[in-house]
PDB file of N, CA and C in Angstrom:
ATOM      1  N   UNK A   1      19.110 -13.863  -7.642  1.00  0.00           N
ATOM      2  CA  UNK A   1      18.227 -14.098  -6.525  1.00  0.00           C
ATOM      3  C   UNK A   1      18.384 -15.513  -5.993  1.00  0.00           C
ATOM      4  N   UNK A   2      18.546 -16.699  -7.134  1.00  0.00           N
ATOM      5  CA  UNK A   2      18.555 -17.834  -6.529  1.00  0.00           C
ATOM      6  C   UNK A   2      20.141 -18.382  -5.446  1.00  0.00           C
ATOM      7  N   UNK A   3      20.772 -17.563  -6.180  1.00  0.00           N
ATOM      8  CA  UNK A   3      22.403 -17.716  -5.417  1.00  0.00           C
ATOM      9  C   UNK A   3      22.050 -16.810  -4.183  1.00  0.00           C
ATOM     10  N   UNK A   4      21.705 -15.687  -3.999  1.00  0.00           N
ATOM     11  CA  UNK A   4      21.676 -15.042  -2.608  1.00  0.00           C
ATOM     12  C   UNK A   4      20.564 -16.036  -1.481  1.00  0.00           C
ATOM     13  N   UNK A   5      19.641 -16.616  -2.250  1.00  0.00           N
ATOM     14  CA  UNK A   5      18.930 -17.661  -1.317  1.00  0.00           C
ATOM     15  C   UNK A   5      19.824 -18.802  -1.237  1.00  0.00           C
ATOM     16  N   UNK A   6      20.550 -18.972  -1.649  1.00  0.00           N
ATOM     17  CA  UNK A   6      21.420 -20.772  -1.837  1.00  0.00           C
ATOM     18  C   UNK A   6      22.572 -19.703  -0.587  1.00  0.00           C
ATOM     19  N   UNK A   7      22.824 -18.880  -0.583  1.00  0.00           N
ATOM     20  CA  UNK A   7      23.740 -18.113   0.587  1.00  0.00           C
ATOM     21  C   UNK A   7      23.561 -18.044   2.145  1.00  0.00           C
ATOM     22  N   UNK A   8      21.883 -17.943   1.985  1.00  0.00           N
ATOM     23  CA  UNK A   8      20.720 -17.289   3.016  1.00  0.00           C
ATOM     24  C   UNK A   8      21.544 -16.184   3.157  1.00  0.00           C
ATOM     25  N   UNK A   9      21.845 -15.214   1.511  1.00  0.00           N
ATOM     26  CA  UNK A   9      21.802 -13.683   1.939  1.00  0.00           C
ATOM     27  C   UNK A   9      20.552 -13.063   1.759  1.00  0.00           C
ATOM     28  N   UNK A  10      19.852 -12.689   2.736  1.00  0.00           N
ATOM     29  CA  UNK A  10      18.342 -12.059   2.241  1.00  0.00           C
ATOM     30  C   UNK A  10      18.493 -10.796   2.225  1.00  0.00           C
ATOM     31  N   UNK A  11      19.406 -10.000   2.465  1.00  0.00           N
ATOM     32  CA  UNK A  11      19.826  -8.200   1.932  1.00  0.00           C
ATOM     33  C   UNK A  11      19.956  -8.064   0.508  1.00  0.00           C
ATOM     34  N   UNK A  12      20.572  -9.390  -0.063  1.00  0.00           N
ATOM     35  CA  UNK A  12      20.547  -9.643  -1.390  1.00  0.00           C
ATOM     36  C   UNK A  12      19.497 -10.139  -1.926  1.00  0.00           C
ATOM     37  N   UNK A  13      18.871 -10.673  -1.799  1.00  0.00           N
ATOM     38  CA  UNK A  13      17.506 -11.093  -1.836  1.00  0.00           C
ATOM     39  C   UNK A  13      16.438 -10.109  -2.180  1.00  0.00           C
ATOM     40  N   UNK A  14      16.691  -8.884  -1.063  1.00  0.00           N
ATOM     41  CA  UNK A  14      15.566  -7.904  -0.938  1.00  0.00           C
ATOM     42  C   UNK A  14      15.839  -6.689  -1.989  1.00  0.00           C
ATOM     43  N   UNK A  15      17.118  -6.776  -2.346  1.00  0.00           N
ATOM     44  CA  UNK A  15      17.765  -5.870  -3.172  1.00  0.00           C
ATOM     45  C   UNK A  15      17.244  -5.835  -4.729  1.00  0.00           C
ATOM     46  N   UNK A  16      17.737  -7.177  -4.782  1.00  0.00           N
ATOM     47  CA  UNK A  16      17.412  -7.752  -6.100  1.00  0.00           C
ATOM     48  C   UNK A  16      15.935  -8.216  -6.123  1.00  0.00           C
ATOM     49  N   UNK A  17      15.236  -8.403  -5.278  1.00  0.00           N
ATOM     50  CA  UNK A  17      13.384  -8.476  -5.789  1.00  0.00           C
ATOM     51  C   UNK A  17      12.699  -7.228  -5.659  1.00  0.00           C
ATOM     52  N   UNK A  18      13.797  -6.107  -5.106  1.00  0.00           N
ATOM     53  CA  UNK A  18      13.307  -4.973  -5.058  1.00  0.00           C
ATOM     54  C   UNK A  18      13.568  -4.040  -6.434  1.00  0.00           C
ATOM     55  N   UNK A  19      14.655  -4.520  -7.299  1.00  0.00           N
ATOM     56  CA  UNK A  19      15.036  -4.177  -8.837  1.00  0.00           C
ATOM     57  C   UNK A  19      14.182  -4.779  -9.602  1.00  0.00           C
ATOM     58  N   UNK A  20      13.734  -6.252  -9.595  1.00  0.00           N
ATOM     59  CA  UNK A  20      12.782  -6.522  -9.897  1.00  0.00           C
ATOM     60  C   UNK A  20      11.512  -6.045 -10.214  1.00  0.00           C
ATOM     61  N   UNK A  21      11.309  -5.341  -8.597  1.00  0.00           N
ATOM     62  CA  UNK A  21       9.249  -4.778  -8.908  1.00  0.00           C
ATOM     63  C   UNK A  21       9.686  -3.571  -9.411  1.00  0.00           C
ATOM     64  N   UNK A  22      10.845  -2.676  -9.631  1.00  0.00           N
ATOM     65  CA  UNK A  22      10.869  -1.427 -10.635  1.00  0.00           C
ATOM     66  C   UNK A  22      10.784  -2.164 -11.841  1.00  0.00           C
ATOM     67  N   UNK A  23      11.548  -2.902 -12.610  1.00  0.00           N
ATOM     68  CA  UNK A  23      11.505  -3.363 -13.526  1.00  0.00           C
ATOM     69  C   UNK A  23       9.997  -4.069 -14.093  1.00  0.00           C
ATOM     70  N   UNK A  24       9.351  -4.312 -12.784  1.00  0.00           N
ATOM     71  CA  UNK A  24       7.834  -4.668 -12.996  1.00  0.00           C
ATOM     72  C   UNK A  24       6.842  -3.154 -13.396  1.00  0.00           C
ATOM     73  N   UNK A  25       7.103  -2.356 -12.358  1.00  0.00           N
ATOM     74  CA  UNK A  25       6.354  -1.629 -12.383  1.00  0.00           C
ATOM     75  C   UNK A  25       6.136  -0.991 -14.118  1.00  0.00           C
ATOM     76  N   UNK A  26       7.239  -0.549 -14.198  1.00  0.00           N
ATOM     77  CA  UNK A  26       7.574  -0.070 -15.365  1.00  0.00           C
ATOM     78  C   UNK A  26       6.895  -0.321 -16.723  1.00  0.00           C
ATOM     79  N   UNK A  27       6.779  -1.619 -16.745  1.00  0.00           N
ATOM     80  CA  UNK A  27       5.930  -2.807 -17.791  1.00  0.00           C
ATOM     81  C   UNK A  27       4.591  -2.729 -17.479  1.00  0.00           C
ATOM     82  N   UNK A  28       3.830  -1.924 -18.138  1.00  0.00           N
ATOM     83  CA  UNK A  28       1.966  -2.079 -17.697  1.00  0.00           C
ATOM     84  C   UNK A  28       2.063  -3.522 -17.949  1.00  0.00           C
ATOM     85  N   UNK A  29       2.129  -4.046 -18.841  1.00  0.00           N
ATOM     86  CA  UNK A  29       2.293  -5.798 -18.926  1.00  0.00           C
ATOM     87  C   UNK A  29       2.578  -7.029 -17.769  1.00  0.00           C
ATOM     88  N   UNK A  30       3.106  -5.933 -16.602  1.00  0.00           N
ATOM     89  CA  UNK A  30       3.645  -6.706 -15.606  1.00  0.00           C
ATOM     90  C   UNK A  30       3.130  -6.787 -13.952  1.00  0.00           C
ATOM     91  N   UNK A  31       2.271  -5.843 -14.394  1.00  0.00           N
ATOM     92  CA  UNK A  31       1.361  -5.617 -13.108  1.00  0.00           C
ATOM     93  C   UNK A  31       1.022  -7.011 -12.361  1.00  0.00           C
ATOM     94  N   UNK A  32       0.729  -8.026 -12.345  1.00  0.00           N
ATOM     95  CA  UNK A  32       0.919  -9.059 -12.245  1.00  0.00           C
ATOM     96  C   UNK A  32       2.013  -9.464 -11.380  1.00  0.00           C
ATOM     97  N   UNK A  33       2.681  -9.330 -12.222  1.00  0.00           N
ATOM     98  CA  UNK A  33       3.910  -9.753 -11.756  1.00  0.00           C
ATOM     99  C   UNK A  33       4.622  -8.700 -10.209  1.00  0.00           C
ATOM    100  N   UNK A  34       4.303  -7.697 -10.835  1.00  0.00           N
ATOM    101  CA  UNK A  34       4.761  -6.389  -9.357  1.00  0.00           C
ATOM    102  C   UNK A  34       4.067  -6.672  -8.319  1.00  0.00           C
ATOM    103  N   UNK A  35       2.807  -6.947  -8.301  1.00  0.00           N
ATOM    104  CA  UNK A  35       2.196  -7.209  -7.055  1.00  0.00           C
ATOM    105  C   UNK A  35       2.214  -8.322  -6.259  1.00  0.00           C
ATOM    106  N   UNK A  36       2.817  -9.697  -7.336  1.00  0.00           N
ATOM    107  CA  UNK A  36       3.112 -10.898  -6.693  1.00  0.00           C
ATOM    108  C   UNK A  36       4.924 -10.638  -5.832  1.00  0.00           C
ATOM    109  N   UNK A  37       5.650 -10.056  -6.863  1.00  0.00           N
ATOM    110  CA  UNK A  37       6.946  -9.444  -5.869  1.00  0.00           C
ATOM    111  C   UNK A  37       6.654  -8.646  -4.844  1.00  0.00           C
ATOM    112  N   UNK A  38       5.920  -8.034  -4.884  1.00  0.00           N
ATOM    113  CA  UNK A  38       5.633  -6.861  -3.900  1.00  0.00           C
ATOM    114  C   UNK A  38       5.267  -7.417  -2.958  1.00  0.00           C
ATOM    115  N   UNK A  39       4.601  -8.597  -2.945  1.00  0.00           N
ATOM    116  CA  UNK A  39       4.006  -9.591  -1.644  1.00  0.00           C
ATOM    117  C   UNK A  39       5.265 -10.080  -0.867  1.00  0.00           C
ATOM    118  N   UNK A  40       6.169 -10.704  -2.165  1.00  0.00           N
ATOM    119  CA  UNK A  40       7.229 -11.678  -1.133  1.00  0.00           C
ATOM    120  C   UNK A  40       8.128 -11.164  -0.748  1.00  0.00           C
ATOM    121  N   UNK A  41       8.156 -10.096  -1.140  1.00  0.00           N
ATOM    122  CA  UNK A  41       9.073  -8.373  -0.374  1.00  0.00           C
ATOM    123  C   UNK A  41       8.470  -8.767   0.821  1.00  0.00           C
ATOM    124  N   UNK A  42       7.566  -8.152   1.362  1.00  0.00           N
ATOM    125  CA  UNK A  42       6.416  -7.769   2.326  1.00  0.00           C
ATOM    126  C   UNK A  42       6.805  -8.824   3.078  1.00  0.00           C
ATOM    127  N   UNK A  43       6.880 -10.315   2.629  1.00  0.00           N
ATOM    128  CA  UNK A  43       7.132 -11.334   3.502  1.00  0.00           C
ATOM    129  C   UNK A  43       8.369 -11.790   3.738  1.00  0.00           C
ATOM    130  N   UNK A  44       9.125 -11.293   3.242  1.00  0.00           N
ATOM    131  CA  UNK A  44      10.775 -11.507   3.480  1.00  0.00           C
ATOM    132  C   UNK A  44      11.128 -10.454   4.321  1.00  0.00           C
ATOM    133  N   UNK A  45      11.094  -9.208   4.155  1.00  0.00           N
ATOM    134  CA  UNK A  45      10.901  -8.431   5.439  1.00  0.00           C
ATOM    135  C   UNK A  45      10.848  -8.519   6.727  1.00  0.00           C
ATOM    136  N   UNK A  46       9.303  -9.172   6.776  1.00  0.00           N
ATOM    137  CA  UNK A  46       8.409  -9.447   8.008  1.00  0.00           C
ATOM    138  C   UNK A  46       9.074 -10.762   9.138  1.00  0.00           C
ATOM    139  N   UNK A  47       9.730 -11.206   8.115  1.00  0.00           N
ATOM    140  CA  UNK A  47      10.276 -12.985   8.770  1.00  0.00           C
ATOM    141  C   UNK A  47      11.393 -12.980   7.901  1.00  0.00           C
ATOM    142  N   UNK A  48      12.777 -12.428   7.725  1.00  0.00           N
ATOM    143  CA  UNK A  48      14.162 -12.215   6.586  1.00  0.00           C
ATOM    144  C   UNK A  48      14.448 -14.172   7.524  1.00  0.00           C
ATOM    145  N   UNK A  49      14.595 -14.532   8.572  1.00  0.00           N
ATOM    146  CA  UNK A  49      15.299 -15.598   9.207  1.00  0.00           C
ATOM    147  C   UNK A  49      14.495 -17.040   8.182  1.00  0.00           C
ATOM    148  N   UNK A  50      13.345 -16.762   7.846  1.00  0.00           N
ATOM    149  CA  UNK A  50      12.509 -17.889   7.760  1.00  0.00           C
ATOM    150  C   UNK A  50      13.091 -17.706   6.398  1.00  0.00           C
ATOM    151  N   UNK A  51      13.779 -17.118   5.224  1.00  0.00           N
ATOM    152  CA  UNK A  51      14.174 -17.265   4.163  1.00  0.00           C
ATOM    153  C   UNK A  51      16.011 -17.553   4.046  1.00  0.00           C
ATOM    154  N   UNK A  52      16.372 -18.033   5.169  1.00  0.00           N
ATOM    155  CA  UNK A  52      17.659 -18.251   5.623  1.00  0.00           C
ATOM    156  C   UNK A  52      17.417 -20.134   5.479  1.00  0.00           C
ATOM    157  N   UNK A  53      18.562 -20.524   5.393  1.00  0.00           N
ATOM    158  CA  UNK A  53      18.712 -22.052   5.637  1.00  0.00           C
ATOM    159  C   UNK A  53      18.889 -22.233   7.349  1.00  0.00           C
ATOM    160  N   UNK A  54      17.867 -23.218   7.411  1.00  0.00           N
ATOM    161  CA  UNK A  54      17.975 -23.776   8.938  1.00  0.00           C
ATOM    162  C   UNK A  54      19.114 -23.725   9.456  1.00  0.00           C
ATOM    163  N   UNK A  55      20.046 -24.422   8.735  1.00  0.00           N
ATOM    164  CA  UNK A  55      21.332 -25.072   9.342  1.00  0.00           C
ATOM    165  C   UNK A  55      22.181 -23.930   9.767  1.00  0.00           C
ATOM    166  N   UNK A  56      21.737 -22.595   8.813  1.00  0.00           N
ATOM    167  CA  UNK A  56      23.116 -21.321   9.189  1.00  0.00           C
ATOM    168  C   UNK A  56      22.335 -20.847  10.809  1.00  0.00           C
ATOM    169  N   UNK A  57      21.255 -21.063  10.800  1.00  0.00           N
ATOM    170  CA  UNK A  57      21.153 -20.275  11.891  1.00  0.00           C
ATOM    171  C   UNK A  57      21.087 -20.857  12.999  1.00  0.00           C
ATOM    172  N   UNK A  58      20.925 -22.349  13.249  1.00  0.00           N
ATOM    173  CA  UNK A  58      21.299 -23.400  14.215  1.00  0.00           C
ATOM    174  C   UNK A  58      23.108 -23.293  14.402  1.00  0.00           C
ATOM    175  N   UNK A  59      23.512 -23.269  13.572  1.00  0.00           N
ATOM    176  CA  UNK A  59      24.946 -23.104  13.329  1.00  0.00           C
ATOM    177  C   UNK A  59      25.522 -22.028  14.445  1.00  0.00           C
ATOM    178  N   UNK A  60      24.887 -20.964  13.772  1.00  0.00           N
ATOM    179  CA  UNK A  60      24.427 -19.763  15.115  1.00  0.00           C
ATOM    180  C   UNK A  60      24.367 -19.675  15.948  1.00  0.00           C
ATOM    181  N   UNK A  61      23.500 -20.618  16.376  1.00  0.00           N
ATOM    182  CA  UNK A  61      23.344 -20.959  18.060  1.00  0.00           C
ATOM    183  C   UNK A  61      24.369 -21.817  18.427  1.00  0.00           C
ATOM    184  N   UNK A  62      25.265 -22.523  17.707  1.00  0.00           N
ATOM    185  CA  UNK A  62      26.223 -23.358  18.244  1.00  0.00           C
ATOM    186  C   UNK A  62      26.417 -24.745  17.891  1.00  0.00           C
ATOM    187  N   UNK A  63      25.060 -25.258  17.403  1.00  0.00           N
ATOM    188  CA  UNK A  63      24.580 -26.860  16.776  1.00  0.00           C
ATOM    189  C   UNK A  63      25.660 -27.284  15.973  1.00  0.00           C
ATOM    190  N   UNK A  64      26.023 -28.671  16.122  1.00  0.00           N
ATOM    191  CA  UNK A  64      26.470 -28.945  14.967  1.00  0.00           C
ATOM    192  C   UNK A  64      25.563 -29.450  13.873  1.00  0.00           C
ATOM    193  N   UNK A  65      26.064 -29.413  13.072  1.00  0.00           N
ATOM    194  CA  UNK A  65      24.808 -29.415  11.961  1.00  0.00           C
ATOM    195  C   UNK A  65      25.560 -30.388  10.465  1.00  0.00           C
ATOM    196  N   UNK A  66      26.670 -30.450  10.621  1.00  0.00           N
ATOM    197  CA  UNK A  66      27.119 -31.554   9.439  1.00  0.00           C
ATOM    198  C   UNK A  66      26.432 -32.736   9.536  1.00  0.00           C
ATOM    199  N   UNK A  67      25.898 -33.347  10.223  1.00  0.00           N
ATOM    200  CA  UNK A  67      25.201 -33.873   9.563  1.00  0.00           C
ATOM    201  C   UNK A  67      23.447 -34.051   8.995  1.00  0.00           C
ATOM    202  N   UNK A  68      23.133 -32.841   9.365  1.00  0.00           N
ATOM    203  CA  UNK A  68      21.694 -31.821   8.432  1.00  0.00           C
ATOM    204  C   UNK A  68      21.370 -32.130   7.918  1.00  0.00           C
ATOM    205  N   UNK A  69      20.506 -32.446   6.955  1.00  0.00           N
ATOM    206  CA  UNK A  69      19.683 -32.483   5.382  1.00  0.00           C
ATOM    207  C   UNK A  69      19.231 -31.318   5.023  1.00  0.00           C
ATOM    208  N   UNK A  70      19.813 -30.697   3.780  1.00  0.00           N
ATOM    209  CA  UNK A  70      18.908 -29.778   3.537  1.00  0.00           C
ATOM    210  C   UNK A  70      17.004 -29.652   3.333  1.00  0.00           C
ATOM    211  N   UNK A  71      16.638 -28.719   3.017  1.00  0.00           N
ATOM    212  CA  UNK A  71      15.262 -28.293   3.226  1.00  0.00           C
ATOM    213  C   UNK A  71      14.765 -29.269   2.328  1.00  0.00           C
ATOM    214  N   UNK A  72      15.232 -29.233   1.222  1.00  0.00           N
ATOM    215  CA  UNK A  72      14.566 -30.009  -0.148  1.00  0.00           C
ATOM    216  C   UNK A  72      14.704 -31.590   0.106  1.00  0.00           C
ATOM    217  N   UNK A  73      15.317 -31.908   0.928  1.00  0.00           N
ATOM    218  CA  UNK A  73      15.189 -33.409   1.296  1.00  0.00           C
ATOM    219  C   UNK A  73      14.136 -33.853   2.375  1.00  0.00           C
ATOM    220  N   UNK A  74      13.428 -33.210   2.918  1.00  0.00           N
ATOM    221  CA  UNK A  74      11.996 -33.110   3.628  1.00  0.00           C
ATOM    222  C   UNK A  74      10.933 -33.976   3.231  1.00  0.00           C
ATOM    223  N   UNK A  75      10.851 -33.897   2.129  1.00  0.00           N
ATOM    224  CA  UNK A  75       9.906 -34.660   1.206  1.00  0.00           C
ATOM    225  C   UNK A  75      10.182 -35.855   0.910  1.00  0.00           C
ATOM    226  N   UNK A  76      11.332 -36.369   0.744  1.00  0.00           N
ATOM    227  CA  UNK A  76      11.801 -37.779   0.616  1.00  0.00           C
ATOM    228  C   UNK A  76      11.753 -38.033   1.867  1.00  0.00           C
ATOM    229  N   UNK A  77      12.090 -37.518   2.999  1.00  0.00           N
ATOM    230  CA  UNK A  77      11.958 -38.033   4.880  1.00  0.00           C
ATOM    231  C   UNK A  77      10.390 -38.376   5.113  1.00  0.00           C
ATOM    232  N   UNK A  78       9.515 -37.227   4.742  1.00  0.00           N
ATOM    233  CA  UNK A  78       8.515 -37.604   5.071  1.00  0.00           C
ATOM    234  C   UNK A  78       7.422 -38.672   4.640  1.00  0.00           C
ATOM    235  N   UNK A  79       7.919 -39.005   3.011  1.00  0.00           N
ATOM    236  CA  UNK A  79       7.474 -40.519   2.629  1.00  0.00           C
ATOM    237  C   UNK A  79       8.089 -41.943   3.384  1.00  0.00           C
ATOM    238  N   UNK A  80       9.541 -41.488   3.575  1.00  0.00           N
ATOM    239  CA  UNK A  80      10.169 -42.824   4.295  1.00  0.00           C
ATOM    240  C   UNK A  80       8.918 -42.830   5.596  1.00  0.00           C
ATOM    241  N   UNK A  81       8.760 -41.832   6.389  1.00  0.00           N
ATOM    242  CA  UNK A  81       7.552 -42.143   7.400  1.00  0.00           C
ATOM    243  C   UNK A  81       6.673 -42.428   6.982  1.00  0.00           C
ATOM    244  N   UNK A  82       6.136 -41.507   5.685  1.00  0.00           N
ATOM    245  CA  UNK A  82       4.497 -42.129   5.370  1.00  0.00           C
ATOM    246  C   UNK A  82       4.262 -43.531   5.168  1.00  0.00           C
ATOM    247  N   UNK A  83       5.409 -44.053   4.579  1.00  0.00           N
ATOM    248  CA  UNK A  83       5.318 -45.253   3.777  1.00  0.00           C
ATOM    249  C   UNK A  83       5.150 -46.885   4.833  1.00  0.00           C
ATOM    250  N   UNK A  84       5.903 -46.165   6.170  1.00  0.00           N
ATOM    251  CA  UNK A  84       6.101 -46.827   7.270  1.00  0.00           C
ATOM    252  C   UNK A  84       5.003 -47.316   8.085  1.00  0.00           C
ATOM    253  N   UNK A  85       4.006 -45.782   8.118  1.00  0.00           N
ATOM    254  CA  UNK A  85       3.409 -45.656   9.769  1.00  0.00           C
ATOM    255  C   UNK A  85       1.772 -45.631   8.816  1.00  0.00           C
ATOM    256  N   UNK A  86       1.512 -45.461   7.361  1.00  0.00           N
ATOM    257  CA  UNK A  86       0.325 -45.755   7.211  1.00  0.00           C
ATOM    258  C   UNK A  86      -0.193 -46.028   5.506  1.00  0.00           C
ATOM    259  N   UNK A  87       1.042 -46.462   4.850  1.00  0.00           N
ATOM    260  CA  UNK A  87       0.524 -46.764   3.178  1.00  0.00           C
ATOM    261  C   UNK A  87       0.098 -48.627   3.116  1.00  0.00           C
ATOM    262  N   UNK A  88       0.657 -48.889   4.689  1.00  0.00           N
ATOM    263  CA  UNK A  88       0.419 -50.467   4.708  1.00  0.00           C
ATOM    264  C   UNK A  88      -1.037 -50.957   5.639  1.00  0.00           C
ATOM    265  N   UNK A  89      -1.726 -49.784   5.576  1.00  0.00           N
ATOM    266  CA  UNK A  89      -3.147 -50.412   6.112  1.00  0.00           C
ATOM    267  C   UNK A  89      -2.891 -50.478   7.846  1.00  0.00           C
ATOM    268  N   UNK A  90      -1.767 -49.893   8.321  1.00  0.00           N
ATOM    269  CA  UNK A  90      -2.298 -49.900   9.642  1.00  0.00           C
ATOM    270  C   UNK A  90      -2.539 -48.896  10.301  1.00  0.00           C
ATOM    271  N   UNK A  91      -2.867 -49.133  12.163  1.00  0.00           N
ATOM    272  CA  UNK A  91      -3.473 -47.650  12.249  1.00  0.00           C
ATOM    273  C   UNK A  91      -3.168 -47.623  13.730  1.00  0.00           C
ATOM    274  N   UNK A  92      -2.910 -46.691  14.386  1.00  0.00           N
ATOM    275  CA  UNK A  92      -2.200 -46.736  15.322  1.00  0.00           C
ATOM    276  C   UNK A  92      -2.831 -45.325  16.676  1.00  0.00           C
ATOM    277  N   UNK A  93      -2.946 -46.034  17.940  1.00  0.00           N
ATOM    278  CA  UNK A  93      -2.897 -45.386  19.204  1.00  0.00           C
ATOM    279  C   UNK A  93      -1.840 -43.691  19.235  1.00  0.00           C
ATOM    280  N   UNK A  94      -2.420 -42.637  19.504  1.00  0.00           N
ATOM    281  CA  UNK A  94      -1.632 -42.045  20.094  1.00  0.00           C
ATOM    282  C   UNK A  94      -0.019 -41.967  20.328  1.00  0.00           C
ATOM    283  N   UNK A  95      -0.091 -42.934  21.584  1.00  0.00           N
ATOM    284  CA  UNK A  95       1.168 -43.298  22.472  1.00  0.00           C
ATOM    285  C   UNK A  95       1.749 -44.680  21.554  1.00  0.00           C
ATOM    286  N   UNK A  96       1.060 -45.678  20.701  1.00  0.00           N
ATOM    287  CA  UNK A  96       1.818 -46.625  19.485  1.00  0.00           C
ATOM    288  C   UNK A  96       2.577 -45.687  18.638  1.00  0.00           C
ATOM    289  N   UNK A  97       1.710 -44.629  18.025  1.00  0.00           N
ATOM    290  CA  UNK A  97       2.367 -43.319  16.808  1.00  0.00           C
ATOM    291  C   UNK A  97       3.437 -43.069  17.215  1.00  0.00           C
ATOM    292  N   UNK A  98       3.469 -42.005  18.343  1.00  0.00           N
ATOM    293  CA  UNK A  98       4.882 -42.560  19.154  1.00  0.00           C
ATOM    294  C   UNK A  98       6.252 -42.635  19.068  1.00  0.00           C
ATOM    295  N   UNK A  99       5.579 -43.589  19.697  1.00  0.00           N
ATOM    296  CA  UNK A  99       6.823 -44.981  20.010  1.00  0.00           C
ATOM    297  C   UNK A  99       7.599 -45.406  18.840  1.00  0.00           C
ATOM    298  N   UNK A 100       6.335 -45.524  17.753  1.00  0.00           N
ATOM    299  CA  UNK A 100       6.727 -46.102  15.974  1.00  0.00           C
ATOM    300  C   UNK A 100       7.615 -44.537  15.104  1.00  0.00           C
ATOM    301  N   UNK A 101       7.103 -43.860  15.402  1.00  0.00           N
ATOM    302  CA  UNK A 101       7.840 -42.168  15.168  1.00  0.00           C
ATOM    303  C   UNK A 101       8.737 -42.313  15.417  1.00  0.00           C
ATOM    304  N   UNK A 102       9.480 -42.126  16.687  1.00  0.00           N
ATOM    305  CA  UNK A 102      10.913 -42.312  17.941  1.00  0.00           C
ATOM    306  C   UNK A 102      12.026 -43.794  17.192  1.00  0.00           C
ATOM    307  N   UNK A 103      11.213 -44.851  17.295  1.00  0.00           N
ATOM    308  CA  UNK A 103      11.643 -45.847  16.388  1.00  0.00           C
ATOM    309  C   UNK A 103      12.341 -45.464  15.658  1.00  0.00           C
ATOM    310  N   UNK A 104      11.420 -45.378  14.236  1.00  0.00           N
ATOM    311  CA  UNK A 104      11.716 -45.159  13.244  1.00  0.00           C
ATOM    312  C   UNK A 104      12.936 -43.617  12.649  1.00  0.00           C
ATOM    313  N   UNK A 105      12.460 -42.518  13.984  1.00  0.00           N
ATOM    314  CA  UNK A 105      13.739 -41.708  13.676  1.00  0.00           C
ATOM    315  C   UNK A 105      15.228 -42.149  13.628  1.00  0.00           C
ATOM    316  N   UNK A 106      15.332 -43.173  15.295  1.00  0.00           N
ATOM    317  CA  UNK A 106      16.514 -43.596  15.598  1.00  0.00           C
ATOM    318  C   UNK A 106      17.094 -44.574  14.172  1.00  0.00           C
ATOM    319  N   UNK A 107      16.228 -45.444  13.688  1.00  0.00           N
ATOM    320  CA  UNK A 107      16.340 -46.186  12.805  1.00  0.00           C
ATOM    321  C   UNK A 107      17.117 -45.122  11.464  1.00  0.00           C
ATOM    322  N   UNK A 108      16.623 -44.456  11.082  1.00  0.00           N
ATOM    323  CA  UNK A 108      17.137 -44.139   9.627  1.00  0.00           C
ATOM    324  C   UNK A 108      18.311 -43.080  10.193  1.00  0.00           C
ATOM    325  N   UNK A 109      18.126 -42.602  11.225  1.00  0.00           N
ATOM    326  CA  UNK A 109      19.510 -42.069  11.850  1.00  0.00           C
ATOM    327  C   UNK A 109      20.940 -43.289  12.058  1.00  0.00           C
ATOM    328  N   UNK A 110      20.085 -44.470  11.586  1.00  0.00           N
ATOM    329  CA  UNK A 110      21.320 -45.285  12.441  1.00  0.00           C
ATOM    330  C   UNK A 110      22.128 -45.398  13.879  1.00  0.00           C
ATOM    331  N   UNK A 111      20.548 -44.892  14.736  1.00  0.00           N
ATOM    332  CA  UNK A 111      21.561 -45.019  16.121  1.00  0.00           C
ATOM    333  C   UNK A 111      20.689 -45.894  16.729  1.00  0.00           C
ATOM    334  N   UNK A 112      19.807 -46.916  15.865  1.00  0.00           N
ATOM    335  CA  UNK A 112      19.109 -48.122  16.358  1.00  0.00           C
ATOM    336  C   UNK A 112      19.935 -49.318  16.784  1.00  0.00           C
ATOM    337  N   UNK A 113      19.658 -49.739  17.595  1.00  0.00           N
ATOM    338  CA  UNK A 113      20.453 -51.365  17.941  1.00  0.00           C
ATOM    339  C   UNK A 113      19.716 -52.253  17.274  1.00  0.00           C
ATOM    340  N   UNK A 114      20.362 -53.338  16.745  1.00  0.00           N
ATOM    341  CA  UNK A 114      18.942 -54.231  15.667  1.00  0.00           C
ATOM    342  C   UNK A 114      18.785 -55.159  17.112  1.00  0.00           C
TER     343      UNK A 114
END
């Protein structure tokens, strides 16, 4: 399952969490467990794209995308902002947020002029 998500194959995905909830069902012990698969069935289904990697499906549309971050690097991006725009006590306008946002993207993109 984790290699067909590291693919964004979600046919594989649905296949194999669908062997899964038999293998759940089966287990009175696992009831638990079948109904929590049975959910993310239900939601992989409903939205298969939203369990795809961004980049394949921008890719898709044509984007270049080498230079991307994957999903799991989100969390380290969004402290470099937090750490920026409000762990230092300041506090900011609307249209300042901004400006300091836009900044700061160009900045860690490196397409800032110093």
């Amino acid at each position: 399952m984790f290699e067909a998500l590291d693919k964004s194959d979600t046919e594989t995905l649905i296949s194999s969490l669908t062997q899964a909830r038999e293998r759940a069902k089966a287990d009175a012990s696992n009831l638990t467990r079948c109904v929590q698969t049975n959910d993310l069935l239900q939601h992989i289904r409903q939205m298969p794209d939203a369990y795809r990697d961004y980049r394949e499906r921008l890719k898709e549309m044509g984007y270049d995308v080498t230079w991307m971050r994957g999903m799991g690097a989100a969390e380290s991006n969004v402290d470099r902002f937090s750490n920026r725009l409000k762990k230092r006590g300041q506090s900011w306008s609307v249209q300042g947020l901004k400006a300091m946002v836009h900044s700061l993207v160009k900045y860690f993109e490196g397409k800032m002029d110093h």
